[in-house]
PDB file of N, CA and C in Angstrom:
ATOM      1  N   UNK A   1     -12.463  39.804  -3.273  1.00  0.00           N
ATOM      2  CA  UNK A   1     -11.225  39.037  -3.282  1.00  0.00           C
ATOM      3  C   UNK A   1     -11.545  37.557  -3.468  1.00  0.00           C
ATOM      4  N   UNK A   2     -10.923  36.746  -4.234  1.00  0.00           N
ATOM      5  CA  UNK A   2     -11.390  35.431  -4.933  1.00  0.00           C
ATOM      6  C   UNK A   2      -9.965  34.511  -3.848  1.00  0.00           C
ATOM      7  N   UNK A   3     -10.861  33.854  -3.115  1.00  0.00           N
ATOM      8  CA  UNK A   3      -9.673  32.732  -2.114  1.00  0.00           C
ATOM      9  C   UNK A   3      -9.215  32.186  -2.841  1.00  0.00           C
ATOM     10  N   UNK A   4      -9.608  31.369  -3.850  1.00  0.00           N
ATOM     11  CA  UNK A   4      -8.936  30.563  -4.317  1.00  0.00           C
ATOM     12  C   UNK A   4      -8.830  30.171  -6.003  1.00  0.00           C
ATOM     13  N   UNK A   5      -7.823  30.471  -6.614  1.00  0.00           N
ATOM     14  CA  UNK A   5      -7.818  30.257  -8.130  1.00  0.00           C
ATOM     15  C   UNK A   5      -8.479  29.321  -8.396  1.00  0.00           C
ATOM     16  N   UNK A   6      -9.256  29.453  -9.404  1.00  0.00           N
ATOM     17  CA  UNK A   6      -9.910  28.435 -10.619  1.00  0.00           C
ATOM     18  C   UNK A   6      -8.875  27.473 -11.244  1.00  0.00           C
ATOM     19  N   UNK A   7      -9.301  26.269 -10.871  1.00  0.00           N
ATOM     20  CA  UNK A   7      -8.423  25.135 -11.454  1.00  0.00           C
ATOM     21  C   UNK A   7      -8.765  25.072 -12.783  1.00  0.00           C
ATOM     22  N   UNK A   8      -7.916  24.641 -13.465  1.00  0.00           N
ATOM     23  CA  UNK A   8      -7.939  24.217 -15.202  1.00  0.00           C
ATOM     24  C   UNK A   8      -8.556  22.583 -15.105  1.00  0.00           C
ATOM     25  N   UNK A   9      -9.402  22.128 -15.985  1.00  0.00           N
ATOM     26  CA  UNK A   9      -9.876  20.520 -16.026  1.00  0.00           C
ATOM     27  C   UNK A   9      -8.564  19.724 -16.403  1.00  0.00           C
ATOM     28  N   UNK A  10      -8.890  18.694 -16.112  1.00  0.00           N
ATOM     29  CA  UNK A  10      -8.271  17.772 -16.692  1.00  0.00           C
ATOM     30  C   UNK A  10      -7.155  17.864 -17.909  1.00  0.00           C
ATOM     31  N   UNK A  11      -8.612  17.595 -18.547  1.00  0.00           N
ATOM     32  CA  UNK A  11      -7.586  17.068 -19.851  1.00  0.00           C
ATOM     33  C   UNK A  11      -7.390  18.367 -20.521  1.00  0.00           C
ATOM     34  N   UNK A  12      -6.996  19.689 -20.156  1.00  0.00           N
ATOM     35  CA  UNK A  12      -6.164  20.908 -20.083  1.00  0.00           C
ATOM     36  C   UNK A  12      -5.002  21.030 -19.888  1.00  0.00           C
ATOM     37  N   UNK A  13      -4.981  20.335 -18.154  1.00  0.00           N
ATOM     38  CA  UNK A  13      -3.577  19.945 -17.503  1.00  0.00           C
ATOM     39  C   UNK A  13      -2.854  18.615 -18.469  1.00  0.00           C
ATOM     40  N   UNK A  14      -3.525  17.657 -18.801  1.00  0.00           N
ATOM     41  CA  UNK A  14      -3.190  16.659 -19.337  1.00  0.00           C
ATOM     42  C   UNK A  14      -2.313  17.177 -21.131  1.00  0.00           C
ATOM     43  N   UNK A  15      -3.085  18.014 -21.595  1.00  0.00           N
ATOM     44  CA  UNK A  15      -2.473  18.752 -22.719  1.00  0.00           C
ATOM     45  C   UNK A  15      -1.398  19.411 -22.383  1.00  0.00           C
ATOM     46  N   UNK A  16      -1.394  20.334 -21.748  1.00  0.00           N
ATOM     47  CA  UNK A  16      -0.237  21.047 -21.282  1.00  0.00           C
ATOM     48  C   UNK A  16       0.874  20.534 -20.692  1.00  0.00           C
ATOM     49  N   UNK A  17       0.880  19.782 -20.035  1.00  0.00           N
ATOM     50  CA  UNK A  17       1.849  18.661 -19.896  1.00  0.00           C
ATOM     51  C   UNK A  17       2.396  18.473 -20.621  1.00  0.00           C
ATOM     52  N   UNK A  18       1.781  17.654 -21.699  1.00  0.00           N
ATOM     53  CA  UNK A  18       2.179  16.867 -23.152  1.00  0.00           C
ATOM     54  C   UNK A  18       3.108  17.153 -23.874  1.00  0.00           C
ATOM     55  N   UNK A  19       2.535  18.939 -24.068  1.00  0.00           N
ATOM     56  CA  UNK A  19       2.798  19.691 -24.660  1.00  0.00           C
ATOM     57  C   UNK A  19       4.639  20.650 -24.525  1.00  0.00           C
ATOM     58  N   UNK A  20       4.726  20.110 -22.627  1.00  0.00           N
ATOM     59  CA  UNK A  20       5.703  20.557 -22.594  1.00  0.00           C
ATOM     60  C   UNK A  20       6.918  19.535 -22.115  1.00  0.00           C
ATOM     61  N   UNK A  21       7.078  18.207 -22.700  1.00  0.00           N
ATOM     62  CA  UNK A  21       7.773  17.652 -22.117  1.00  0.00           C
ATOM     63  C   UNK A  21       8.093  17.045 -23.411  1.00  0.00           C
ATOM     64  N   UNK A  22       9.935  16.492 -23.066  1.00  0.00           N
ATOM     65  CA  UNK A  22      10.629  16.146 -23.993  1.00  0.00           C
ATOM     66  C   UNK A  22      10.814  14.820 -24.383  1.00  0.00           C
ATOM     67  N   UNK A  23      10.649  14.168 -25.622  1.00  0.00           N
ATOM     68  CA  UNK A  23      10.712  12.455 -25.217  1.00  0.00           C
ATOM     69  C   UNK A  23      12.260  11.986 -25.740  1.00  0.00           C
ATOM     70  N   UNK A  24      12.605  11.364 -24.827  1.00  0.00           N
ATOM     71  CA  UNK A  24      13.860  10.943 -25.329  1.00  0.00           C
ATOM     72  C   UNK A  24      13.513   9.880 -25.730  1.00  0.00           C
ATOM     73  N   UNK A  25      15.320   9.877 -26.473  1.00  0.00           N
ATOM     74  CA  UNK A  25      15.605   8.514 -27.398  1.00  0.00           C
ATOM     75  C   UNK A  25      15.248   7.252 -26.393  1.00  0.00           C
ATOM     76  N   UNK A  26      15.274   6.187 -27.028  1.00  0.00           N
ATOM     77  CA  UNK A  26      15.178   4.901 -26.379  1.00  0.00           C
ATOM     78  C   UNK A  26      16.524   4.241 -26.758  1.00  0.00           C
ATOM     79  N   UNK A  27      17.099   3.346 -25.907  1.00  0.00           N
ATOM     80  CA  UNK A  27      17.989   3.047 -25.790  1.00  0.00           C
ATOM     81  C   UNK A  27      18.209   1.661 -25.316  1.00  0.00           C
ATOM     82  N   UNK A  28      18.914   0.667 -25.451  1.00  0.00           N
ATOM     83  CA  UNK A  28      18.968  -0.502 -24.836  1.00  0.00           C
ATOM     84  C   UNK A  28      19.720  -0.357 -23.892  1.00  0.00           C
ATOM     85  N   UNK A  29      20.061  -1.125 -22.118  1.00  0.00           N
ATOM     86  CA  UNK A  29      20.902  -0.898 -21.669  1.00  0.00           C
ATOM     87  C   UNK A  29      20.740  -2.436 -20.661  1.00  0.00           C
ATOM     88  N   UNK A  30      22.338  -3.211 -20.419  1.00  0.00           N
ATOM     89  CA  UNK A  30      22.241  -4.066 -19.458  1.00  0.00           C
ATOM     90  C   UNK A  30      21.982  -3.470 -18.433  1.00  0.00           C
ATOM     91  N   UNK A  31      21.147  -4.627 -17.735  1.00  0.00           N
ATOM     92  CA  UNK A  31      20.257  -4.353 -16.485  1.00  0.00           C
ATOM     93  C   UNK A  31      21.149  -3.783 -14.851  1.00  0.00           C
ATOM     94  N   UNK A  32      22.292  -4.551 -15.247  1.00  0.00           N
ATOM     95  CA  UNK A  32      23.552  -4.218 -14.466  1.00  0.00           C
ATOM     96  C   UNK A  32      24.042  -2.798 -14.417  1.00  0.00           C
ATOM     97  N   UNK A  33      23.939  -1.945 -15.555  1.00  0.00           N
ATOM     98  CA  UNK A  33      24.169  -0.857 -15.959  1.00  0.00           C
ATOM     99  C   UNK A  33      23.049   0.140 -15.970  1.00  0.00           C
ATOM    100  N   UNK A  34      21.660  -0.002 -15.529  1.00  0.00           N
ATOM    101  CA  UNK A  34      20.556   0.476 -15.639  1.00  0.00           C
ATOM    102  C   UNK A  34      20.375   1.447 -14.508  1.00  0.00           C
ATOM    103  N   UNK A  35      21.240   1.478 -13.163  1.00  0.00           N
ATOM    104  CA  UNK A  35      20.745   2.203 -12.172  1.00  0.00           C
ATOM    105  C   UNK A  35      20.543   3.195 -12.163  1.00  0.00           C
ATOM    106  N   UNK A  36      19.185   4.267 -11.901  1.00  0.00           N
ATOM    107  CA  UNK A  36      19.347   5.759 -12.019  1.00  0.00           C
ATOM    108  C   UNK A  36      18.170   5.732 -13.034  1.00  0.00           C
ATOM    109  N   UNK A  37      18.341   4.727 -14.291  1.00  0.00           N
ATOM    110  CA  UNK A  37      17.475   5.018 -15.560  1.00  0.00           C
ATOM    111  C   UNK A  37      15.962   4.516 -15.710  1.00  0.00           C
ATOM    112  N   UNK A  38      15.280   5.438 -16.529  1.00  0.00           N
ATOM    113  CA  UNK A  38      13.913   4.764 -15.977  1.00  0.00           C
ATOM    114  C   UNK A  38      13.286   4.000 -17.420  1.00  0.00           C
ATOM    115  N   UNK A  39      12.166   3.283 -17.164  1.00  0.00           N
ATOM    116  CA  UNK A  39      11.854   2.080 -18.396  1.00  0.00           C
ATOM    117  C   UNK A  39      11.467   3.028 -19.913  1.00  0.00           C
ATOM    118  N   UNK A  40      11.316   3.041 -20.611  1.00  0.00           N
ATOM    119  CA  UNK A  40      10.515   3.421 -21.921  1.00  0.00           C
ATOM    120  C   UNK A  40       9.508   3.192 -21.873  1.00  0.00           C
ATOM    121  N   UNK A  41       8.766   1.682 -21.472  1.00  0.00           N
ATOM    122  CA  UNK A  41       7.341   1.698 -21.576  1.00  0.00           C
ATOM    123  C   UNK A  41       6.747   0.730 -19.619  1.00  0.00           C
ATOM    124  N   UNK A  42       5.902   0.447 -19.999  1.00  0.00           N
ATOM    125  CA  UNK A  42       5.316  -0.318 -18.632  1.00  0.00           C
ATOM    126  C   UNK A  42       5.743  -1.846 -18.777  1.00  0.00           C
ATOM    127  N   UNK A  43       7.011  -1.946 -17.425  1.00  0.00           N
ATOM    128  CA  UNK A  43       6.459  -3.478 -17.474  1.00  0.00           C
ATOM    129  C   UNK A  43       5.860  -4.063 -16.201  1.00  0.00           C
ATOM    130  N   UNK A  44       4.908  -5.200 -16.829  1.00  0.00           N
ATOM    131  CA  UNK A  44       4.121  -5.403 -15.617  1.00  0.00           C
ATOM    132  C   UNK A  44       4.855  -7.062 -14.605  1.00  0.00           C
ATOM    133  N   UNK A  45       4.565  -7.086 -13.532  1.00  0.00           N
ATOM    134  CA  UNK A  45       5.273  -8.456 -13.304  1.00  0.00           C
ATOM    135  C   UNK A  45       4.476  -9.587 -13.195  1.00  0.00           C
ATOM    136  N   UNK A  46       5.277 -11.009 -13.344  1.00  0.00           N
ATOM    137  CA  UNK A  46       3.893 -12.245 -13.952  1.00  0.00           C
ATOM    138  C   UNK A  46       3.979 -12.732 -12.454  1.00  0.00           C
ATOM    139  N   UNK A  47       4.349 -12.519 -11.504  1.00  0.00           N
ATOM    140  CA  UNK A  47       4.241 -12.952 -10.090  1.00  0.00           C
ATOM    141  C   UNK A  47       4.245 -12.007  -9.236  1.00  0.00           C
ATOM    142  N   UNK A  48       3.359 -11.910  -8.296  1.00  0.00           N
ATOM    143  CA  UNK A  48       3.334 -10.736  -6.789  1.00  0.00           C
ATOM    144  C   UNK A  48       4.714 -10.923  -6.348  1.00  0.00           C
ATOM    145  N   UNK A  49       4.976  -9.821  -5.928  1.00  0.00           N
ATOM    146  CA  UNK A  49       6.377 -10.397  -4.625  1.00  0.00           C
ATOM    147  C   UNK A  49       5.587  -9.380  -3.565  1.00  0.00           C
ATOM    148  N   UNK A  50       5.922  -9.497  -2.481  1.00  0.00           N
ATOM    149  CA  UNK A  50       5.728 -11.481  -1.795  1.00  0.00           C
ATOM    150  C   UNK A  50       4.729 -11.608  -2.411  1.00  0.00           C
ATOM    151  N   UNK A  51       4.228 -13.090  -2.350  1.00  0.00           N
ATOM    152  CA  UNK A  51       3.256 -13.549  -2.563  1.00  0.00           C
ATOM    153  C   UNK A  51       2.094 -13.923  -1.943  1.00  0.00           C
ATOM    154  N   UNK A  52       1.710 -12.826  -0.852  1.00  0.00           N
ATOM    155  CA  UNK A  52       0.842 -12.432  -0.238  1.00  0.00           C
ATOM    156  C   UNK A  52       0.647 -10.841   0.371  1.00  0.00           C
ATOM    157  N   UNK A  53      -0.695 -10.820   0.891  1.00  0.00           N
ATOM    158  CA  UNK A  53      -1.008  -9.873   1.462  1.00  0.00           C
ATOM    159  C   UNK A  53      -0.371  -8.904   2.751  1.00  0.00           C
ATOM    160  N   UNK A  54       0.061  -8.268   2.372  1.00  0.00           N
ATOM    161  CA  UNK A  54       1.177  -7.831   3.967  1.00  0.00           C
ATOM    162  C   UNK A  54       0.599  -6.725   4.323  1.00  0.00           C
ATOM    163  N   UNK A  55       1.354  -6.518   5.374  1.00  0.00           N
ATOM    164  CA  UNK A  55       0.578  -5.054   6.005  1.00  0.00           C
ATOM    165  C   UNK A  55       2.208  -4.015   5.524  1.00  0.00           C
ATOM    166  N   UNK A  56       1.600  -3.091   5.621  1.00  0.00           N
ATOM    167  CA  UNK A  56       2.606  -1.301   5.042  1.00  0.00           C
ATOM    168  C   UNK A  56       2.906  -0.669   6.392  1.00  0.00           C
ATOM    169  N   UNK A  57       1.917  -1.093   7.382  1.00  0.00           N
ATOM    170  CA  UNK A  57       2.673  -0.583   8.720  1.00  0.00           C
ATOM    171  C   UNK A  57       2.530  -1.474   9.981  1.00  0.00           C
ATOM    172  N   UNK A  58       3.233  -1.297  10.858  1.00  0.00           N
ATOM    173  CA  UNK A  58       2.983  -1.808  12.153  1.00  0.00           C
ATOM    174  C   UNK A  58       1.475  -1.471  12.956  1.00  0.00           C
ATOM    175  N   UNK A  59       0.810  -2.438  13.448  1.00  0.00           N
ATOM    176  CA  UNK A  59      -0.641  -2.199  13.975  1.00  0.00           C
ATOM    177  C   UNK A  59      -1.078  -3.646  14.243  1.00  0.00           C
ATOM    178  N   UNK A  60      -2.448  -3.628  13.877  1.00  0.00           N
ATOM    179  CA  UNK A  60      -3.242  -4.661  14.737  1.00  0.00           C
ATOM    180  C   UNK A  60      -4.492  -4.994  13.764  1.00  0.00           C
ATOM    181  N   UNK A  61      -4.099  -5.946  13.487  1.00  0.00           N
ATOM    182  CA  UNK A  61      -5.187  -6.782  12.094  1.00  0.00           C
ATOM    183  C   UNK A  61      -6.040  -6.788  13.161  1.00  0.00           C
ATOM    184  N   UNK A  62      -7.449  -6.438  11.997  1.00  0.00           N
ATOM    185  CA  UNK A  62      -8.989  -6.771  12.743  1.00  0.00           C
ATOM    186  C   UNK A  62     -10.061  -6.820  11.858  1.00  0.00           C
ATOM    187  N   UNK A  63     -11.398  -7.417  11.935  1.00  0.00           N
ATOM    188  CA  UNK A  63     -12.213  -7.069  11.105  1.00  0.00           C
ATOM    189  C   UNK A  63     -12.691  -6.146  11.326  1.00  0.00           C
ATOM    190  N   UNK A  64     -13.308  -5.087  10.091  1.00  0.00           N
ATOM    191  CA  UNK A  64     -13.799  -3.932   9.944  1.00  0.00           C
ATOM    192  C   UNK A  64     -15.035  -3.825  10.716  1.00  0.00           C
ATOM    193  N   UNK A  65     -15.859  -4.589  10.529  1.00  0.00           N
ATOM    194  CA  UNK A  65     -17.106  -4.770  10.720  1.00  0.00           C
ATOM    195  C   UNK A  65     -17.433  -4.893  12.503  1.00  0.00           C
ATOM    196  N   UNK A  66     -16.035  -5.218  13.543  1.00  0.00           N
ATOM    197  CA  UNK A  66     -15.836  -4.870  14.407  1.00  0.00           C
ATOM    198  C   UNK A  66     -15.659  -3.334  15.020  1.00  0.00           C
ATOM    199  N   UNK A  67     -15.091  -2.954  14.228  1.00  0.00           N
ATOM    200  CA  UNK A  67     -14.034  -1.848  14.595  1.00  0.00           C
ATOM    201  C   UNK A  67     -15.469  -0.558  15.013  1.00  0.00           C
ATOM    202  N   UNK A  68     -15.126   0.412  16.180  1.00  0.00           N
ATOM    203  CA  UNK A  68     -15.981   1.154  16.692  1.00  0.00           C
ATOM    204  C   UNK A  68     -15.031   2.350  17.635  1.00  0.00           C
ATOM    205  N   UNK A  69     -15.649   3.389  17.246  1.00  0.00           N
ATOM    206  CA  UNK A  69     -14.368   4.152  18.293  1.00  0.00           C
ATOM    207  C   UNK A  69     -15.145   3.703  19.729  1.00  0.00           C
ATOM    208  N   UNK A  70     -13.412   3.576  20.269  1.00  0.00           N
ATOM    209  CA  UNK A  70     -13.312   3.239  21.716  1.00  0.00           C
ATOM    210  C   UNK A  70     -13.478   1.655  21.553  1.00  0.00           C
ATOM    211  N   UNK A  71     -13.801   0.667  20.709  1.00  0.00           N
ATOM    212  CA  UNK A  71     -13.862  -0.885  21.205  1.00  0.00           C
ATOM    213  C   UNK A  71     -12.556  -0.906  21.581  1.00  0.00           C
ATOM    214  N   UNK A  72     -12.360  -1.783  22.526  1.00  0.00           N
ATOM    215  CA  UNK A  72     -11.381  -2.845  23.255  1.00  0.00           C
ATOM    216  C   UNK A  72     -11.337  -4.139  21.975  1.00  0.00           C
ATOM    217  N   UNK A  73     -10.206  -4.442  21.794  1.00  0.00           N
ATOM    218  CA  UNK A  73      -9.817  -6.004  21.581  1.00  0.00           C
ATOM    219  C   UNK A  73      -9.378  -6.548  22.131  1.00  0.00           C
ATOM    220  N   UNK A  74      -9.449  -7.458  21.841  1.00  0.00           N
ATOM    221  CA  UNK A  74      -8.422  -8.941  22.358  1.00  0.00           C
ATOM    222  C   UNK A  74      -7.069  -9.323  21.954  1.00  0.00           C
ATOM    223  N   UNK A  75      -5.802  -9.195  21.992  1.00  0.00           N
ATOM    224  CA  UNK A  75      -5.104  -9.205  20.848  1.00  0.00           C
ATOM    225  C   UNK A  75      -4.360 -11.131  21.261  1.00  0.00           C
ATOM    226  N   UNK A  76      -4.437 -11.622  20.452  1.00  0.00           N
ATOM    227  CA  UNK A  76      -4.837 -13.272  20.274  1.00  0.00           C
ATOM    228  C   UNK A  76      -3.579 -13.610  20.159  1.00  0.00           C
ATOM    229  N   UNK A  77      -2.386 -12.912  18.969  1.00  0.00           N
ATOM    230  CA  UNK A  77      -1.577 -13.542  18.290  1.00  0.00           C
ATOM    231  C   UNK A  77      -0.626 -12.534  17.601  1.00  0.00           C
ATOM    232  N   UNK A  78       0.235 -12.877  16.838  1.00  0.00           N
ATOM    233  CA  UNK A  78       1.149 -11.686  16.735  1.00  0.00           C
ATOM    234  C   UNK A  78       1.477 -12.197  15.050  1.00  0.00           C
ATOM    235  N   UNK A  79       1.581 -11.367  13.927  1.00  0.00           N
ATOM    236  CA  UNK A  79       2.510 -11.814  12.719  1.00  0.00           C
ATOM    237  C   UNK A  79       3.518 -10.776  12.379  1.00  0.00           C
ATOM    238  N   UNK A  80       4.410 -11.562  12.534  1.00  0.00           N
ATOM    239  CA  UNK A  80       5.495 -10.785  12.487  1.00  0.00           C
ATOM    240  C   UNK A  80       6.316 -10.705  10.808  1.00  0.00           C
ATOM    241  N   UNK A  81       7.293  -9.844  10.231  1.00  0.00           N
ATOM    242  CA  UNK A  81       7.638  -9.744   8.827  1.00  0.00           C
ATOM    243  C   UNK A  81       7.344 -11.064   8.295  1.00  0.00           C
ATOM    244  N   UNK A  82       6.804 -11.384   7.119  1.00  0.00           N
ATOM    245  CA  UNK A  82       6.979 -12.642   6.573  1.00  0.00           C
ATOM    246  C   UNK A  82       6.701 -14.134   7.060  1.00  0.00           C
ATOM    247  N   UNK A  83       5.733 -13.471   8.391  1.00  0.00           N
ATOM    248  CA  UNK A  83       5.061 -15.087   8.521  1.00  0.00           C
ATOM    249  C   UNK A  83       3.561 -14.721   8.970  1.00  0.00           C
ATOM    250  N   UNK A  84       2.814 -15.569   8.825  1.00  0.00           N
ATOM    251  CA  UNK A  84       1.738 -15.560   9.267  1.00  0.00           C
ATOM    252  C   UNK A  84       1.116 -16.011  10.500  1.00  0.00           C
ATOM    253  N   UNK A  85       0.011 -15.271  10.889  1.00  0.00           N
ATOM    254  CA  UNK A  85      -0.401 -15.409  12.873  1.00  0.00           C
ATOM    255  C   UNK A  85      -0.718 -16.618  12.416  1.00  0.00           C
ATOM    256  N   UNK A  86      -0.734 -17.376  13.823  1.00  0.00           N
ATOM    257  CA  UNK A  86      -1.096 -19.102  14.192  1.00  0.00           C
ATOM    258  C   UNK A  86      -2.461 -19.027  14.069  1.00  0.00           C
ATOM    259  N   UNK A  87      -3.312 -18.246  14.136  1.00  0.00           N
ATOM    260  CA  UNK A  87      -4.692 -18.503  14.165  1.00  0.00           C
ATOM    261  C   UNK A  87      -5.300 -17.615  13.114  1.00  0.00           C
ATOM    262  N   UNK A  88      -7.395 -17.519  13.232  1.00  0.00           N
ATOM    263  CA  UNK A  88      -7.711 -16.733  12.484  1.00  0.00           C
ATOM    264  C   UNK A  88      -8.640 -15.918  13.798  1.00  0.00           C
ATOM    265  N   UNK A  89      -8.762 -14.399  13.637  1.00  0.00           N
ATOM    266  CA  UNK A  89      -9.858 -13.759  14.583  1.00  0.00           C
ATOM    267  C   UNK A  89     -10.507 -13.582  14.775  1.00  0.00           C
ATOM    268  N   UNK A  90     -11.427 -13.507  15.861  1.00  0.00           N
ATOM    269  CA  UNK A  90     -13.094 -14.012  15.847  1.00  0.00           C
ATOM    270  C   UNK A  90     -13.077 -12.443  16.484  1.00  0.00           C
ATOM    271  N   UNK A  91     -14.797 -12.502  16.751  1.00  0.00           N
ATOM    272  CA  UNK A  91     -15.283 -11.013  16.681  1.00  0.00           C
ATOM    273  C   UNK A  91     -14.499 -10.675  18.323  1.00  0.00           C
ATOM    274  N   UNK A  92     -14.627  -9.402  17.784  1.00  0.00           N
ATOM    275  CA  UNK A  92     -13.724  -8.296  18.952  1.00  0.00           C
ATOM    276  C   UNK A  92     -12.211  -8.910  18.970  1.00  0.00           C
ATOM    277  N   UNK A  93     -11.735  -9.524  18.605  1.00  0.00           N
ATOM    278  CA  UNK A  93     -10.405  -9.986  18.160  1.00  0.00           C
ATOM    279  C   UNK A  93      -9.230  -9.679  17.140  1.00  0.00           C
ATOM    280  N   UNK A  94      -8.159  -9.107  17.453  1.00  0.00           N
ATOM    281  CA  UNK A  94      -7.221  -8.268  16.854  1.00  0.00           C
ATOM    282  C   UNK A  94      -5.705  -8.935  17.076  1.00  0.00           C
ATOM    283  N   UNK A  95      -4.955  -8.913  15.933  1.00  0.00           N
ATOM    284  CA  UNK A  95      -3.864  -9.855  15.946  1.00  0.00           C
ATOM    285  C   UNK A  95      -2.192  -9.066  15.629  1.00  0.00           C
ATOM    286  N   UNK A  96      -1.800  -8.708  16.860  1.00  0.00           N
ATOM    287  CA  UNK A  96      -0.875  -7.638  16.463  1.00  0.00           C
ATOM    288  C   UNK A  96       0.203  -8.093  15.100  1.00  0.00           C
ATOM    289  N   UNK A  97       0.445  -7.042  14.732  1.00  0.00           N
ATOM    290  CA  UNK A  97       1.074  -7.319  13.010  1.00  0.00           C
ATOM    291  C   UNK A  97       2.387  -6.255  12.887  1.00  0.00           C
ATOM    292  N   UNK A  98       3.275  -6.481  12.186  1.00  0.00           N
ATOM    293  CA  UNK A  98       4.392  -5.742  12.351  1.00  0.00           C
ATOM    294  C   UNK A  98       4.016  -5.860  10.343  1.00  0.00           C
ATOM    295  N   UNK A  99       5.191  -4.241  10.046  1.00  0.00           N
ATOM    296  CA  UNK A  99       5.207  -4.141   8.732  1.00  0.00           C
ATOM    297  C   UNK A  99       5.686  -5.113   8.097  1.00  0.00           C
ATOM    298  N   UNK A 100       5.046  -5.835   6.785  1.00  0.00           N
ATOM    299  CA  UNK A 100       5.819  -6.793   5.972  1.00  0.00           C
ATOM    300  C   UNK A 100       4.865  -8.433   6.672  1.00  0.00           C
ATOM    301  N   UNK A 101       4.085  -8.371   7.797  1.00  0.00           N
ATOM    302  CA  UNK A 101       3.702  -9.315   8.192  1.00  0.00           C
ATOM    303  C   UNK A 101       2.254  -9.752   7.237  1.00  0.00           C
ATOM    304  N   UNK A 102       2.304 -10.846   7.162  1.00  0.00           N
ATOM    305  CA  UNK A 102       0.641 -11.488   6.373  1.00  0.00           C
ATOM    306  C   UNK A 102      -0.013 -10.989   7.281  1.00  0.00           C
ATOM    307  N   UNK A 103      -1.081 -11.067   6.249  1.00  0.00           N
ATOM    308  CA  UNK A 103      -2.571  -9.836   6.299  1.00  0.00           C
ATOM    309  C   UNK A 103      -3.195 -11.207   6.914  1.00  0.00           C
ATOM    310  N   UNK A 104      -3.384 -11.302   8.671  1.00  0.00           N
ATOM    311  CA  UNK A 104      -4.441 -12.605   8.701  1.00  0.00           C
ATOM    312  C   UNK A 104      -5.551 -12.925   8.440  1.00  0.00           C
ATOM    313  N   UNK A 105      -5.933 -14.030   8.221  1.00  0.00           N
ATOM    314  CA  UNK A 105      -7.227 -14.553   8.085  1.00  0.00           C
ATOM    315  C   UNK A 105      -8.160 -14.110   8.374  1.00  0.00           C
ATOM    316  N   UNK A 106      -9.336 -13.663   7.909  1.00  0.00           N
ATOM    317  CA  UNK A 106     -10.582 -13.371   8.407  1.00  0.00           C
ATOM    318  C   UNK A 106     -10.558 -11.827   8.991  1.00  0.00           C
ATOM    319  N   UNK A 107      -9.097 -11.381   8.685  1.00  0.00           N
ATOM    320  CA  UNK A 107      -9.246 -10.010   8.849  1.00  0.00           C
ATOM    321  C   UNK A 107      -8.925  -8.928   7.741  1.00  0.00           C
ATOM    322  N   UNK A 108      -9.849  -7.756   7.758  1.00  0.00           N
ATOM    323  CA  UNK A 108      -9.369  -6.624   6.459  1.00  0.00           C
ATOM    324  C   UNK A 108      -9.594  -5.469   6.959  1.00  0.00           C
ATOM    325  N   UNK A 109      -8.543  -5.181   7.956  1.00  0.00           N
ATOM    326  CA  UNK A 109      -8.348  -4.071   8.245  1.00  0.00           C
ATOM    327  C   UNK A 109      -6.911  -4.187   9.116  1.00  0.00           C
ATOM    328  N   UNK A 110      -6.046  -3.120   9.179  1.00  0.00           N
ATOM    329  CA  UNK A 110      -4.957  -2.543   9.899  1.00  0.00           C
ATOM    330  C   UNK A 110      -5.423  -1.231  10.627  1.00  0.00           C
ATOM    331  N   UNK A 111      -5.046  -1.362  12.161  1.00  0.00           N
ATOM    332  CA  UNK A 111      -5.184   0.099  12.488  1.00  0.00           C
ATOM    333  C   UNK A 111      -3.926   0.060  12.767  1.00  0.00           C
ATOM    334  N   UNK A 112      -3.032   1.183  12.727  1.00  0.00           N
ATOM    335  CA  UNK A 112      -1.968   1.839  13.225  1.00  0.00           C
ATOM    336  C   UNK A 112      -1.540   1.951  14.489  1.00  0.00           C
ATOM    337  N   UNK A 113      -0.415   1.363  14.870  1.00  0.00           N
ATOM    338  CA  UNK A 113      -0.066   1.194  15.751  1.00  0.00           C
ATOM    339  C   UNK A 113      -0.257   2.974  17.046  1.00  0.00           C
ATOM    340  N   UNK A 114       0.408   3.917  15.705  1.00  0.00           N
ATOM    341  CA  UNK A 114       0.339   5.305  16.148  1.00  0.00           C
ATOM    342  C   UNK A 114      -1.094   5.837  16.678  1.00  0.00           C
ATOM    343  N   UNK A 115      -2.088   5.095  16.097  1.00  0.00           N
ATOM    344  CA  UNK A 115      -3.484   5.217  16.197  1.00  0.00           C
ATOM    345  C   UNK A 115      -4.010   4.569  17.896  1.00  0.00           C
ATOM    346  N   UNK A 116      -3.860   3.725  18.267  1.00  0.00           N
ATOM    347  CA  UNK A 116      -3.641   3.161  19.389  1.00  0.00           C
ATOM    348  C   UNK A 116      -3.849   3.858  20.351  1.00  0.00           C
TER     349      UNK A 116
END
């Protein structure tokens, strides 16, 4: 008895795909009138929004190079949506962060609040 089917490669799936999908017309449409519809080609944007680094969830900025199961931090400072903590974090130091908050200084990592 074989557990588990043999996947097809890549560019198999990538053919077959291709192969079965329909391209529609292109169409112009005001942007006002656009909801629901999706682009024709890629557009890319000439500015970040925001224009910084944020966090995707609620947790506790820290450096990586700290981080150890079971360390204790310190938690220093808080950034909350759309502003940034008052300080930057020194070792064993963690800066609680809510979603949408700047990614602080001197730190590159988020742990999860749920993680905690």
């Amino acid at each position: 008895m074989q557990l588990f089917e043999k996947l097809i490669e890549y560019p198999e799936a990538e053919r077959l795909v291709s192969e079965s999908t329909l391209r529609l017309p292109v169409e112009e449409t005001p942007l006002g009138e656009a909801l629901g519809l999706a682009l024709a080609w890629d557009l890319t944007a000439t500015t970040d929004s925001p224009p910084f680094d944020n966090s995707a969830v609620d947790g506790y900025a820290l450096r990586s190079e700290d981080a150890a199961a079971g360390r204790v931090f310190s938690v220093v400072d808080e950034a909350p949506a759309g502003r940034p903590a008052k300080r930057r974090v020194g070792e064993g130091e963690a800066i609680k962060i809510f979603t949408g908050g700047v990614i602080p200084d001197g730190t590159d990592a988020v742990v999860m609040v749920e993680n905690t």
